[in-house]
C-alpha atoms as a PDB file:
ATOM      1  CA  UNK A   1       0.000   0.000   0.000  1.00  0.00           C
ATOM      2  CA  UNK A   2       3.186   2.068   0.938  1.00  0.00           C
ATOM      3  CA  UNK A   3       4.131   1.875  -2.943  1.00  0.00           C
ATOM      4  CA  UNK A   4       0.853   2.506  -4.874  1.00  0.00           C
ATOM      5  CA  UNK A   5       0.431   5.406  -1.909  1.00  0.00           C
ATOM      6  CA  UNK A   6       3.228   6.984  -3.626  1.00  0.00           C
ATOM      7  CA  UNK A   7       2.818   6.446  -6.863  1.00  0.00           C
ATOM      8  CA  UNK A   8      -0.896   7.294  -6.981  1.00  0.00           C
ATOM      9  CA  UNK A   9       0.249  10.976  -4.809  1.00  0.00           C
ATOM     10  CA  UNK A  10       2.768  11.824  -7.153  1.00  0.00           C
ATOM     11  CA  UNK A  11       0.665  10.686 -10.250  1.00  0.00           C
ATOM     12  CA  UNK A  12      -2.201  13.092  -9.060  1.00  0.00           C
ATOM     13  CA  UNK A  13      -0.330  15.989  -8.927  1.00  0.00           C
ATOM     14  CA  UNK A  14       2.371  15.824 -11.767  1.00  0.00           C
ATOM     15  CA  UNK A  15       2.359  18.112 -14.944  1.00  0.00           C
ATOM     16  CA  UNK A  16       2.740  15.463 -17.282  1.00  0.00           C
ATOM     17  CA  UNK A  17      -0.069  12.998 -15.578  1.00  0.00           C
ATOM     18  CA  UNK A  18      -1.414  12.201 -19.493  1.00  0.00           C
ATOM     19  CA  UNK A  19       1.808  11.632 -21.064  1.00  0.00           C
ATOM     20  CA  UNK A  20       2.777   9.057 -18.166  1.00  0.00           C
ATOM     21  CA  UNK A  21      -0.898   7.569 -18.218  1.00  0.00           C
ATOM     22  CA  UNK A  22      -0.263   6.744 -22.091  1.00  0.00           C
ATOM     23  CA  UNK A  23       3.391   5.353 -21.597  1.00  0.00           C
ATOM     24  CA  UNK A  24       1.850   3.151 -18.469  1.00  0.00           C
ATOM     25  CA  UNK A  25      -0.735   1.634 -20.429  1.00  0.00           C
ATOM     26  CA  UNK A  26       2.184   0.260 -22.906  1.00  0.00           C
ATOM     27  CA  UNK A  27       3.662  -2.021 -20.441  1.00  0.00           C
ATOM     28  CA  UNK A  28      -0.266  -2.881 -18.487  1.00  0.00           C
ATOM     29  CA  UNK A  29      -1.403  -4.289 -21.395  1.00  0.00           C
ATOM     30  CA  UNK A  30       1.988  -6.194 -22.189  1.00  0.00           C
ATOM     31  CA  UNK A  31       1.453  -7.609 -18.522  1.00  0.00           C
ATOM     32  CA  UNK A  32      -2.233  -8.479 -19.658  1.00  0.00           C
ATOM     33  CA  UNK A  33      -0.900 -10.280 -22.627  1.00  0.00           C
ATOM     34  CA  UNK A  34       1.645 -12.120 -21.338  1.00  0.00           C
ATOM     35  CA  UNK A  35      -0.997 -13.136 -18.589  1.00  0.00           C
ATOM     36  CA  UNK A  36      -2.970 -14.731 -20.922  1.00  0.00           C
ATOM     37  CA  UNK A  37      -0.083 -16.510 -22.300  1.00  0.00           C
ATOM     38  CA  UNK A  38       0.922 -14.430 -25.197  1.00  0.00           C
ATOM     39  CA  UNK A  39       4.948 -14.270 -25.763  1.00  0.00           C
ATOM     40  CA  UNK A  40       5.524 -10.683 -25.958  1.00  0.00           C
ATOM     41  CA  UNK A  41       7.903  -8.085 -25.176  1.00  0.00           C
ATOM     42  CA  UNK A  42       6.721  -4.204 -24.363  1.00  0.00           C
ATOM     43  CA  UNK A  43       9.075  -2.863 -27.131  1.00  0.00           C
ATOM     44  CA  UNK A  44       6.523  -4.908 -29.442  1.00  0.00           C
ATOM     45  CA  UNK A  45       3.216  -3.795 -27.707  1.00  0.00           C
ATOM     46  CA  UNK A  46       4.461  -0.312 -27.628  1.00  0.00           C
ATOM     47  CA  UNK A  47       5.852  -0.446 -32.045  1.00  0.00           C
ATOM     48  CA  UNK A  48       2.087  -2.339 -32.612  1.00  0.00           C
ATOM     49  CA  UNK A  49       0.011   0.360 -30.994  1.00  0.00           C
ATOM     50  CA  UNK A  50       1.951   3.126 -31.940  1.00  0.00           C
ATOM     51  CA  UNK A  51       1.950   2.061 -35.788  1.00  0.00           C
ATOM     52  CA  UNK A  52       5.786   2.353 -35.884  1.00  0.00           C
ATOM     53  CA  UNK A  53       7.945  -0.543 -36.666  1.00  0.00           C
ATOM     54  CA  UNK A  54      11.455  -0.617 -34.553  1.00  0.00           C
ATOM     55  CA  UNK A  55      15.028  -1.496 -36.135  1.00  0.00           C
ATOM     56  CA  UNK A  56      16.169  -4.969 -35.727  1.00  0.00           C
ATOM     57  CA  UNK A  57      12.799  -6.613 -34.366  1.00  0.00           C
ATOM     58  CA  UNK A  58      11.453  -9.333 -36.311  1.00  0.00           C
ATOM     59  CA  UNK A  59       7.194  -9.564 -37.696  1.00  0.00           C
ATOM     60  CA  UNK A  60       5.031  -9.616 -34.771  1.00  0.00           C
ATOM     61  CA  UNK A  61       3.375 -13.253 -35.128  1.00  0.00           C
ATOM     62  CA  UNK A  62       0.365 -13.236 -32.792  1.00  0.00           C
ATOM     63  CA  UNK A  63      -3.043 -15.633 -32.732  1.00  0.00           C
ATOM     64  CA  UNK A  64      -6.361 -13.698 -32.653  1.00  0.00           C
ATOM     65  CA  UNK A  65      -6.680  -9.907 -32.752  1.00  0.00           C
ATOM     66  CA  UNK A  66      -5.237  -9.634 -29.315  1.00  0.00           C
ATOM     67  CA  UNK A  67      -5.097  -5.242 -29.573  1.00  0.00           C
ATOM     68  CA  UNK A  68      -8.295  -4.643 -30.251  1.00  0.00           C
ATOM     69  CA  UNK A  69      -9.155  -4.253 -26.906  1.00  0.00           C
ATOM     70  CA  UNK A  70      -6.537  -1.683 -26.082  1.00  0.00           C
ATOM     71  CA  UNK A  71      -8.235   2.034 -27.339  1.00  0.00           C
ATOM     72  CA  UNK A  72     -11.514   1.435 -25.103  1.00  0.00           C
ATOM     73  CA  UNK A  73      -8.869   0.558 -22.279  1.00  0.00           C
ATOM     74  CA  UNK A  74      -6.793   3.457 -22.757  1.00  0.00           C
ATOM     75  CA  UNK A  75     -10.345   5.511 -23.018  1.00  0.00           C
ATOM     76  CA  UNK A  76     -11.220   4.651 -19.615  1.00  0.00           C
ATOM     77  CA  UNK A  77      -7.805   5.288 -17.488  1.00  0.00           C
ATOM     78  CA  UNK A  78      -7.352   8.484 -16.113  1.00  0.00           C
ATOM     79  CA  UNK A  79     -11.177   8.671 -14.972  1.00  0.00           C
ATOM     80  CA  UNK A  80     -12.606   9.460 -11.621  1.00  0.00           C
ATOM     81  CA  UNK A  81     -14.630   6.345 -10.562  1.00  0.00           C
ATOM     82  CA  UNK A  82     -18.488   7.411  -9.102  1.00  0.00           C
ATOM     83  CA  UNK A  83     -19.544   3.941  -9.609  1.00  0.00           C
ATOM     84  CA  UNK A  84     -19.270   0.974  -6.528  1.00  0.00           C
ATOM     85  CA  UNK A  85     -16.834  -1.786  -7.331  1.00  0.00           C
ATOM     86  CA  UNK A  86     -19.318  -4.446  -7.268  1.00  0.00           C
ATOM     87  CA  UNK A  87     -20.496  -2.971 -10.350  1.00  0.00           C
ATOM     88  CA  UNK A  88     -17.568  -3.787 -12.530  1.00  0.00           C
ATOM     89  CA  UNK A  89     -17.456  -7.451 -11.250  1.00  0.00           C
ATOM     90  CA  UNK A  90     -19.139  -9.951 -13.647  1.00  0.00           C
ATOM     91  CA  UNK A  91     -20.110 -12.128 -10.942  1.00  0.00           C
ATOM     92  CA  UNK A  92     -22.442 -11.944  -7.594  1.00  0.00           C
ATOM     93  CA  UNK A  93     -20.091 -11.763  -4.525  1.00  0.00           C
ATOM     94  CA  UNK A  94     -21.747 -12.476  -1.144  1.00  0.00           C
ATOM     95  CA  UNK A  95     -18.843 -10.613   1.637  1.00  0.00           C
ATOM     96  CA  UNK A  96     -17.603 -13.316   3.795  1.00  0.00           C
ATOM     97  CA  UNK A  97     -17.939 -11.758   7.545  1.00  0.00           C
ATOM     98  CA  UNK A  98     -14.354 -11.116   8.130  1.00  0.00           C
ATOM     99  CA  UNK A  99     -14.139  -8.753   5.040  1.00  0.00           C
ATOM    100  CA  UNK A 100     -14.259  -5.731   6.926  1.00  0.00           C
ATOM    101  CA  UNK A 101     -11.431  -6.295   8.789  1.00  0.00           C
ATOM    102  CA  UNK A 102      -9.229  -7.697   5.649  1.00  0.00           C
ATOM    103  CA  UNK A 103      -6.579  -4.730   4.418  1.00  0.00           C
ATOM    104  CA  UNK A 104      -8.033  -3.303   1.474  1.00  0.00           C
ATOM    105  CA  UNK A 105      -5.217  -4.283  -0.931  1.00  0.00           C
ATOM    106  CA  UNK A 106      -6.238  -8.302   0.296  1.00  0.00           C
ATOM    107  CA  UNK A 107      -9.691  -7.756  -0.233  1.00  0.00           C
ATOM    108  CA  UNK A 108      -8.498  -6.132  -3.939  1.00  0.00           C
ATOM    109  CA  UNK A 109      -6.348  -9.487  -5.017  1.00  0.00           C
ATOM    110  CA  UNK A 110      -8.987 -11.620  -3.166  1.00  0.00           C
ATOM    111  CA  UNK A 111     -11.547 -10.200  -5.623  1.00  0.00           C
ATOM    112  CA  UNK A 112      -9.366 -10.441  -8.651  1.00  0.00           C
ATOM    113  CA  UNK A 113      -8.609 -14.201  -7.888  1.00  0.00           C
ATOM    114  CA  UNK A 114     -12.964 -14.677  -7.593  1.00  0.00           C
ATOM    115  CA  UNK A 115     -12.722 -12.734 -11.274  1.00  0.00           C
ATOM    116  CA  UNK A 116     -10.305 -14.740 -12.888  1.00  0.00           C
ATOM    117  CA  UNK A 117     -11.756 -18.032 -12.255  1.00  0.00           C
ATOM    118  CA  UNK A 118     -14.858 -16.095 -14.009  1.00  0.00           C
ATOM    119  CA  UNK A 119     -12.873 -14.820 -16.701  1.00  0.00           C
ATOM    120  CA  UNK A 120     -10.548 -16.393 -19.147  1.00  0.00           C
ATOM    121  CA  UNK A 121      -9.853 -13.188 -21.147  1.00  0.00           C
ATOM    122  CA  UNK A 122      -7.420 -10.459 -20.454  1.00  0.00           C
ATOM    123  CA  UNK A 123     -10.238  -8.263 -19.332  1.00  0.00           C
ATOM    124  CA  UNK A 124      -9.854  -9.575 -15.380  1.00  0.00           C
ATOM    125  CA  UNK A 125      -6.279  -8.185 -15.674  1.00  0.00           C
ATOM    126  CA  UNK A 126      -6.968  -4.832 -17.061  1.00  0.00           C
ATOM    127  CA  UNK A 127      -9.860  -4.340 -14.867  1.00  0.00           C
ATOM    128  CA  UNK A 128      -7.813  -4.277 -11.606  1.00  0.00           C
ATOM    129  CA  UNK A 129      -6.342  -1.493 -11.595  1.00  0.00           C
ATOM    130  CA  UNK A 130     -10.528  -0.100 -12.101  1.00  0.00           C
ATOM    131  CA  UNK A 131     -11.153  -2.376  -9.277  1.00  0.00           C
ATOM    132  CA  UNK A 132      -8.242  -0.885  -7.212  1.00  0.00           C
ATOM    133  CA  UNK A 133      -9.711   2.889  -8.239  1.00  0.00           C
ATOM    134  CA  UNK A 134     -13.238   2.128  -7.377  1.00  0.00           C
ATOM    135  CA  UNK A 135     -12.318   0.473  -3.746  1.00  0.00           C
ATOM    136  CA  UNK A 136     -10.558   3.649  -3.220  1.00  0.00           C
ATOM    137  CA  UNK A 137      -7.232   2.604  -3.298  1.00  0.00           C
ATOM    138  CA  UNK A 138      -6.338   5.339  -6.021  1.00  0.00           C
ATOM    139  CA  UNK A 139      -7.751   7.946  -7.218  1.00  0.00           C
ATOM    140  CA  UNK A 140      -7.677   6.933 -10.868  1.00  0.00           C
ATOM    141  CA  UNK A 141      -6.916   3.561 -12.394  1.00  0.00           C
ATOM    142  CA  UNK A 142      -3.168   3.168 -12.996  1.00  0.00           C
ATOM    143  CA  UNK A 143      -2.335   1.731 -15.869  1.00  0.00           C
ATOM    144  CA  UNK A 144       0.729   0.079 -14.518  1.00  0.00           C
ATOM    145  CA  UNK A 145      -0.515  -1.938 -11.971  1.00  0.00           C
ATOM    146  CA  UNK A 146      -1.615  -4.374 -14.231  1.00  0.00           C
ATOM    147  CA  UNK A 147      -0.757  -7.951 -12.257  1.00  0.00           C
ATOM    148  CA  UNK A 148      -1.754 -11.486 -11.271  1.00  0.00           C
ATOM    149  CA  UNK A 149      -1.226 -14.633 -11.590  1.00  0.00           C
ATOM    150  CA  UNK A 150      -2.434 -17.571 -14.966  1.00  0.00           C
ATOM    151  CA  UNK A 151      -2.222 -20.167 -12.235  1.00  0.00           C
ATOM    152  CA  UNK A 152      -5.419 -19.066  -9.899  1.00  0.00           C
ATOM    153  CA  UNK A 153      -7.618 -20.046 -12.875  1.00  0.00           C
ATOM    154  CA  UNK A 154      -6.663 -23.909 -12.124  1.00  0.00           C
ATOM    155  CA  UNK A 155      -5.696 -23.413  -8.354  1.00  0.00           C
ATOM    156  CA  UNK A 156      -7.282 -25.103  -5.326  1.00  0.00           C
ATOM    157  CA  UNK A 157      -6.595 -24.944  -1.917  1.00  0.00           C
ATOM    158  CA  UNK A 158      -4.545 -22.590  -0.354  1.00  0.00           C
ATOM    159  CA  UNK A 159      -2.678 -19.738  -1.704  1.00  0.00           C
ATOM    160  CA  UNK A 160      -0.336 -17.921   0.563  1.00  0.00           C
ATOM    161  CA  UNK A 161       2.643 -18.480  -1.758  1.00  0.00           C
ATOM    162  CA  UNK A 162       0.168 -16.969  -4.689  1.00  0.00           C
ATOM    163  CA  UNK A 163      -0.582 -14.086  -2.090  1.00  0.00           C
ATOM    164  CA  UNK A 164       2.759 -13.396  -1.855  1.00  0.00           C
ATOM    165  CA  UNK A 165       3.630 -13.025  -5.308  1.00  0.00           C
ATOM    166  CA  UNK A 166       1.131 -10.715  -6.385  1.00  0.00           C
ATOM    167  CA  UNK A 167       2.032  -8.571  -3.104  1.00  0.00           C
ATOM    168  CA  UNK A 168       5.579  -8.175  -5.020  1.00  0.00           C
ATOM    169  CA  UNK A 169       4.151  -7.892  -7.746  1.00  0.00           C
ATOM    170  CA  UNK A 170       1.886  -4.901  -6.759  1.00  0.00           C
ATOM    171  CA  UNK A 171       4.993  -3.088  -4.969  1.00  0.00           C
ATOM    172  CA  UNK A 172       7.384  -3.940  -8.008  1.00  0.00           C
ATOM    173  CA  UNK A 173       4.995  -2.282 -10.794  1.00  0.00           C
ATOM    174  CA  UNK A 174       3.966   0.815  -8.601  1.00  0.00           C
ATOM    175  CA  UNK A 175       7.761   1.433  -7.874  1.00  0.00           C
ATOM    176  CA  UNK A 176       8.529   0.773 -11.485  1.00  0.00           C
ATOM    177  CA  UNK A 177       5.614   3.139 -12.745  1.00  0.00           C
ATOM    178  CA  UNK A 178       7.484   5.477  -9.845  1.00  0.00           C
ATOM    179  CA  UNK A 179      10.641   5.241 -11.882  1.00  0.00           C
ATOM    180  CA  UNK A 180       9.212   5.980 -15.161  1.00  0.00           C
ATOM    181  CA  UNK A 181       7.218   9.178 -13.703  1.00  0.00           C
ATOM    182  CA  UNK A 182      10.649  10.575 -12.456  1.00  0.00           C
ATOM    183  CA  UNK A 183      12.294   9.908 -15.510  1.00  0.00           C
ATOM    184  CA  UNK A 184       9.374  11.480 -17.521  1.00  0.00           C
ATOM    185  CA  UNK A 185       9.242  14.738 -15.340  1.00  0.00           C
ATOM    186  CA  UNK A 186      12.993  14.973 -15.313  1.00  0.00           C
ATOM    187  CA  UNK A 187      13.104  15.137 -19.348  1.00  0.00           C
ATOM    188  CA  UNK A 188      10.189  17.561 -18.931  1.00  0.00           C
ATOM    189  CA  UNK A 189      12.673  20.193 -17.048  1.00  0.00           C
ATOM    190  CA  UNK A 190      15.610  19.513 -19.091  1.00  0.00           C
ATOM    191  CA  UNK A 191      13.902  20.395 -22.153  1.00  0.00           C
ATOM    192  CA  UNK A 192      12.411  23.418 -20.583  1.00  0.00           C
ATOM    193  CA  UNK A 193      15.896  24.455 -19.370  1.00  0.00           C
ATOM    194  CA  UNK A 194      17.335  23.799 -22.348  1.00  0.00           C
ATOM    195  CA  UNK A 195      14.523  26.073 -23.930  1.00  0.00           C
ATOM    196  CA  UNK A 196      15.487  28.527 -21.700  1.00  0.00           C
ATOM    197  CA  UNK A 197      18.790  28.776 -23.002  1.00  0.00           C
ATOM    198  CA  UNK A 198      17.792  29.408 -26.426  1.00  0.00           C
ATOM    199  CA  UNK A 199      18.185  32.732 -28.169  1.00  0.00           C
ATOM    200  CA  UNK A 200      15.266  31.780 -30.743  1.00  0.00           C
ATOM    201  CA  UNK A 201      13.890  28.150 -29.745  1.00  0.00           C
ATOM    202  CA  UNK A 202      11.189  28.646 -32.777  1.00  0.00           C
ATOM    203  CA  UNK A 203       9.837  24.986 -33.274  1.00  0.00           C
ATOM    204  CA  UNK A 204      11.518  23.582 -30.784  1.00  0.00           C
ATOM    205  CA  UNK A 205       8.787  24.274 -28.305  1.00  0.00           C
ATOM    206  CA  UNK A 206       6.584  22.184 -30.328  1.00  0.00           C
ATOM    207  CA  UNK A 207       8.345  19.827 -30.542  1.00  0.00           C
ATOM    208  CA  UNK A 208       8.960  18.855 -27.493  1.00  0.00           C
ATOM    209  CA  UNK A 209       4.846  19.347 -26.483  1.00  0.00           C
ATOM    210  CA  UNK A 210       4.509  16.829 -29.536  1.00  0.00           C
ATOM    211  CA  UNK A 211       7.039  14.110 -28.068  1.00  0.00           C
ATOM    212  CA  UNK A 212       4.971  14.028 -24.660  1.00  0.00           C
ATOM    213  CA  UNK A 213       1.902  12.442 -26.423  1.00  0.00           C
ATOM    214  CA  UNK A 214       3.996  10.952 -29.443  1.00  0.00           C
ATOM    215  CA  UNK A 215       7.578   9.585 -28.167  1.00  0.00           C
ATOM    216  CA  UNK A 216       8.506   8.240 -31.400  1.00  0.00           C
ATOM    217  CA  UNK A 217       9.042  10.247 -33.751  1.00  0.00           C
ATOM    218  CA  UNK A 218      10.043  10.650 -37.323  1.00  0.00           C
ATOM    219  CA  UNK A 219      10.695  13.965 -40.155  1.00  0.00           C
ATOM    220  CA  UNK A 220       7.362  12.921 -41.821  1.00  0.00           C
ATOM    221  CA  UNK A 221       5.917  13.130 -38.693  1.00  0.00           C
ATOM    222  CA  UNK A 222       7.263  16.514 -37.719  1.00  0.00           C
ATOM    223  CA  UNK A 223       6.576  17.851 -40.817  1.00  0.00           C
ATOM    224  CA  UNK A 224       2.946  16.468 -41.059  1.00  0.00           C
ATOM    225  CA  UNK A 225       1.875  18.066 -37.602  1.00  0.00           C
ATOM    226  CA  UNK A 226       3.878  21.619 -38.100  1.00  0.00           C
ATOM    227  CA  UNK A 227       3.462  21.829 -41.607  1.00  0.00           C
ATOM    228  CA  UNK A 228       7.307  22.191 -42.626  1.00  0.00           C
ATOM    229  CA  UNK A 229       9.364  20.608 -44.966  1.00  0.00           C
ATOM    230  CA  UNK A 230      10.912  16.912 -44.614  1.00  0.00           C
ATOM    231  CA  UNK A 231      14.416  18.935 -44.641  1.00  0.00           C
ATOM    232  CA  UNK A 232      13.239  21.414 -42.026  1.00  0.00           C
ATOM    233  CA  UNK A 233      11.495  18.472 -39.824  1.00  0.00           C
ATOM    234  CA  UNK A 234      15.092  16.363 -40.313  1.00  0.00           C
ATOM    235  CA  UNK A 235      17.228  19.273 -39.058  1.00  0.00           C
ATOM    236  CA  UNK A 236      14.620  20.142 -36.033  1.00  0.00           C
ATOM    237  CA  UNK A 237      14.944  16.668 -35.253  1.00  0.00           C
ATOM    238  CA  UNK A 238      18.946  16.527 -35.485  1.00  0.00           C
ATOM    239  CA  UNK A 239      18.838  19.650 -33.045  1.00  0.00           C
ATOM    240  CA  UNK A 240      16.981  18.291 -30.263  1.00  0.00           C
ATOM    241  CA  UNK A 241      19.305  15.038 -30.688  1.00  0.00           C
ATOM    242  CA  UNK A 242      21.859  17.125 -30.215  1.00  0.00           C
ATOM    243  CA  UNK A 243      20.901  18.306 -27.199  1.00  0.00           C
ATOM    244  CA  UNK A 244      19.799  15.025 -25.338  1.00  0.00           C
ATOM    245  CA  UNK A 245      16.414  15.743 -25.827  1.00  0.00           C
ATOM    246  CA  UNK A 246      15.597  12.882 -28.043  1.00  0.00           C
ATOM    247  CA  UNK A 247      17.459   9.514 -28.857  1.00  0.00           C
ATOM    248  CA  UNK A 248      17.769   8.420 -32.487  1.00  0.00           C
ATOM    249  CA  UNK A 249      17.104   4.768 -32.402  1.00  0.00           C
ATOM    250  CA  UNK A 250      16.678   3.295 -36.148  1.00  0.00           C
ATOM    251  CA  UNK A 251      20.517   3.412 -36.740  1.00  0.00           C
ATOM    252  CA  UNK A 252      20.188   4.295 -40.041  1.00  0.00           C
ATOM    253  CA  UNK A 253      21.586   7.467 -42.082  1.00  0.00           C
ATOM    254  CA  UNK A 254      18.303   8.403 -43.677  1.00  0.00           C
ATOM    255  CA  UNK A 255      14.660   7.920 -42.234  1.00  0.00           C
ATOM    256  CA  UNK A 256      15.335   8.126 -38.675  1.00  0.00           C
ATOM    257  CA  UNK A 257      13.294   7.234 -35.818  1.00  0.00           C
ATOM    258  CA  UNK A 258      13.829   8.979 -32.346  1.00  0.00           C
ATOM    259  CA  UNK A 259      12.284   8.500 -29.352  1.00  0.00           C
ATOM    260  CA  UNK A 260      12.376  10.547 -25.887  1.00  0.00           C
ATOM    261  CA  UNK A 261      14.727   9.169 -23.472  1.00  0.00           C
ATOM    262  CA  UNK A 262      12.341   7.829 -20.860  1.00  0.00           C
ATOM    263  CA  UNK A 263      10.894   5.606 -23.440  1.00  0.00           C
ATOM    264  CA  UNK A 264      14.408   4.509 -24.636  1.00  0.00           C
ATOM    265  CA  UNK A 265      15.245   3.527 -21.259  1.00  0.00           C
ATOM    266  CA  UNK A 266      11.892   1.833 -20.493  1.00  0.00           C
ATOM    267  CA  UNK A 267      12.091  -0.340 -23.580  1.00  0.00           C
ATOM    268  CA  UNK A 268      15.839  -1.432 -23.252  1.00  0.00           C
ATOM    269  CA  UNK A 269      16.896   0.765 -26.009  1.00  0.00           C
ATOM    270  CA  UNK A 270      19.123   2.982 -23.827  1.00  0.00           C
ATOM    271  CA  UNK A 271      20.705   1.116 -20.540  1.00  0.00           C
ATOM    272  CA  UNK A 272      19.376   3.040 -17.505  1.00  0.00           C
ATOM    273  CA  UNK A 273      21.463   5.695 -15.878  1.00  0.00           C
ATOM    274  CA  UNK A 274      23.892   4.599 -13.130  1.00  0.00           C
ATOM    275  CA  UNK A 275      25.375   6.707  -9.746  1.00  0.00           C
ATOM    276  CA  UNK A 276      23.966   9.700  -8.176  1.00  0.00           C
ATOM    277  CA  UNK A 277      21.439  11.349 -10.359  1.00  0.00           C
ATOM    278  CA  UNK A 278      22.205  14.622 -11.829  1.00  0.00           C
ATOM    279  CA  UNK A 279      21.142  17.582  -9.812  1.00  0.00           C
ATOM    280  CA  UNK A 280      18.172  19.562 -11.499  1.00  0.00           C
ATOM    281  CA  UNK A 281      18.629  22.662 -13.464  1.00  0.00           C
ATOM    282  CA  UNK A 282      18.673  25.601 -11.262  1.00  0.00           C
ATOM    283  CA  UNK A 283      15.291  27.284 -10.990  1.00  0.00           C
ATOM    284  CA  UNK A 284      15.326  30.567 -12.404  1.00  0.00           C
ATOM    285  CA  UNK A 285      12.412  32.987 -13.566  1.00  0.00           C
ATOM    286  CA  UNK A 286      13.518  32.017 -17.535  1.00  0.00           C
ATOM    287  CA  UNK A 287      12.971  28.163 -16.738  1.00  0.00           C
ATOM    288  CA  UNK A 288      10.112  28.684 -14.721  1.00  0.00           C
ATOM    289  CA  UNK A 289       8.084  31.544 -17.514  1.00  0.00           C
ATOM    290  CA  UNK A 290       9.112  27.752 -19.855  1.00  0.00           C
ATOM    291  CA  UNK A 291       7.349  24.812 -17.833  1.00  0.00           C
ATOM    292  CA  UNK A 292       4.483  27.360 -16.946  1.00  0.00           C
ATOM    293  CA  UNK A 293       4.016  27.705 -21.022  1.00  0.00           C
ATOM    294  CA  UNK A 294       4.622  24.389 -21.390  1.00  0.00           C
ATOM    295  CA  UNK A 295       1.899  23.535 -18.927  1.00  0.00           C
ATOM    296  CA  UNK A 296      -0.563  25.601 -20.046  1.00  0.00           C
ATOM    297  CA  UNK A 297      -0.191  24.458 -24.070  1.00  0.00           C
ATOM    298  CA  UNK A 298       0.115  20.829 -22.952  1.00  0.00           C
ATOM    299  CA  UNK A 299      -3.598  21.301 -20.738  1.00  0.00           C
ATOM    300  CA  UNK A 300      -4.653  22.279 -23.804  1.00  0.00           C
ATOM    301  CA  UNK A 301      -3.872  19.795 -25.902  1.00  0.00           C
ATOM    302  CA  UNK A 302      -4.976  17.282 -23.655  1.00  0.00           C
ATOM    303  CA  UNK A 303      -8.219  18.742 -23.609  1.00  0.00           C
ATOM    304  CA  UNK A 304      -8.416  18.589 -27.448  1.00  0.00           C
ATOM    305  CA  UNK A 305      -7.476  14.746 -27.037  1.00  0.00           C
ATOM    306  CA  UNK A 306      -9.754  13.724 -24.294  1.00  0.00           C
ATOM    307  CA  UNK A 307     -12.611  15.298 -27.045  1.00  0.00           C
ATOM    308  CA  UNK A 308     -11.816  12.563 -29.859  1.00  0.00           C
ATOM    309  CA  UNK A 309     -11.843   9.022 -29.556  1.00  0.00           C
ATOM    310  CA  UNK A 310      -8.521   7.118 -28.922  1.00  0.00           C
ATOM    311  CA  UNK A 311      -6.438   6.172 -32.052  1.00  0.00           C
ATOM    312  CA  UNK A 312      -3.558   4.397 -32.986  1.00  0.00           C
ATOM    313  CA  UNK A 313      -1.168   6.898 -34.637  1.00  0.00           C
ATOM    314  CA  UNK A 314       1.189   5.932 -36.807  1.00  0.00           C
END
């Protein structure tokens, strides 16, 4: 409870809430697939949903349509709960008479091991962290915390050792979402310091409001969304590289791919950093006049988002 207590305080109050939210959901629904047996890897989820195809992975070979459920999950995160938990179960659930005095994260996993005898789709694992939101164990789902356990489906008898590996695996995922936040705001002040430090940033700006809701990123995607030329998109691109701002990851001399850092490290692209983390830029009114900008445009492109239905872009 100590971990998803801090993840879930630091999630509600951080600037870039909907970028993390979106990155999250990349490695809940890997969880969810690899829960229901499918041999996946998050760099793979997060190339299939985002439409982009990564250097040096092979085809995606995969039985079913197991995605489609993904946009009407992404839909739902980051939404106050006003409805009881009992009304997202699929099942009736008579409350044995010690359930009041269980710890609410027990009653949580207790529920989701009722559900997934009830449910052989991935649906039981994505729903948790709805379940965990609408006991009041966060305030909105988080993505992340996408766990259990293929084995309760076919278990009998008792399950203390099963208990204690979903307990791990709660704390494990809420640190690692933890992690990823940091990493994710950390970027965010680095590129609004090194904004601050330029004499005409022009498109730069842009750019980097564009990366939080699209890490990977291409020229013909630049120059699609600001309306510039492939050259002009190419050197923007090349600048921010050049400034640690984005990662060029396709290894190849002409149509590059880059990604934000946070992502790179998250999907093994980029090993993490190692020793004492660098301090923060220095606050000063310049850096500060920057994020508040960046705030404000980003509130307000998140607000255009949240007004169309989830897509795949690509």
């Amino acid at each position: 409870m100590g971990a998803i207590g801090r993840l879930d305080a630091r999630v509600s109050a951080s600037p870039v809430a909907a970028a993390w939210r979106r990155r999250a959901s990349w490695s809940g629904y890997t969880a969810a697939l690899r829960l229901q047996r499918c041999e996946i890897d998050e760099i793979d989820v997060f190339s299939q949903l985002t439409g982009v195809p990564i250097a040096g992975r092979p085809p995606l070979a995969t039985h079913g349509r197991p995605f489609d459920g993904y946009d009407g999950w992404l839909q739902s995160l980051g939404r106050s709960t006003t409805h009881h938990w009992r009304e997202a179960l699929p099942f009736s659930f008579d409350e044995p008479d010690s359930w009041g005095e269980a710890p609410a994260l027990l009653r949580a996993l207790t529920l989701l091991d009722i559900w997934s005898r009830e449910d052989a789709t991935a649906k039981v694992w994505l729903g948790f962290p709805h379940l965990l939101a609408g006991m009041g164990l966060t305030g909105t789902p988080l993505p992340c915390l996408v766990i259990g356990d293929a084995s309760l489906r076919t278990l009998y008898g008792p399950r203390e050792r099963h208990l204690k590996r979903l307990l791990k695996a709660v704390r494990s995922s809420a640190a690692e979402g933890l992690d990823r936040l940091e990493r994710l705001e950390a970027w965010r002040t680095e590129f609004a310091a090194a904004l601050a430090q330029e004499r005409r940033a022009g498109l730069l700006r842009k750019l980097g409001q564009f990366a939080l809701s699209q890490p990977i990123i291409s020229a013909r995607l630049v120059a699609d969304a600001f309306d510039i030329t492939l050259s002009g998109a190419g050197k923007l691109l090349a600048r921010a590289a050049s400034r640690r701002l984005v990662v060029e990851v396709s290894g190849r001399a002409s149509w590059r791919l880059y990604v934000t850092p946070d992502v790179a490290i998250a999907l093994g692209m980029l090993p993490p950093p190692r020793g004492r983390p660098l301090s923060p830029p220095p606050r000063t009114e310049e850096l500060d006049a920057v994020l508040s900008e960046f705030d404000r445009e980003m509130d307000a492109i998140d607000l255009l988002l949240e007004r169309k239905a989830p897509a795949r872009t690509g």
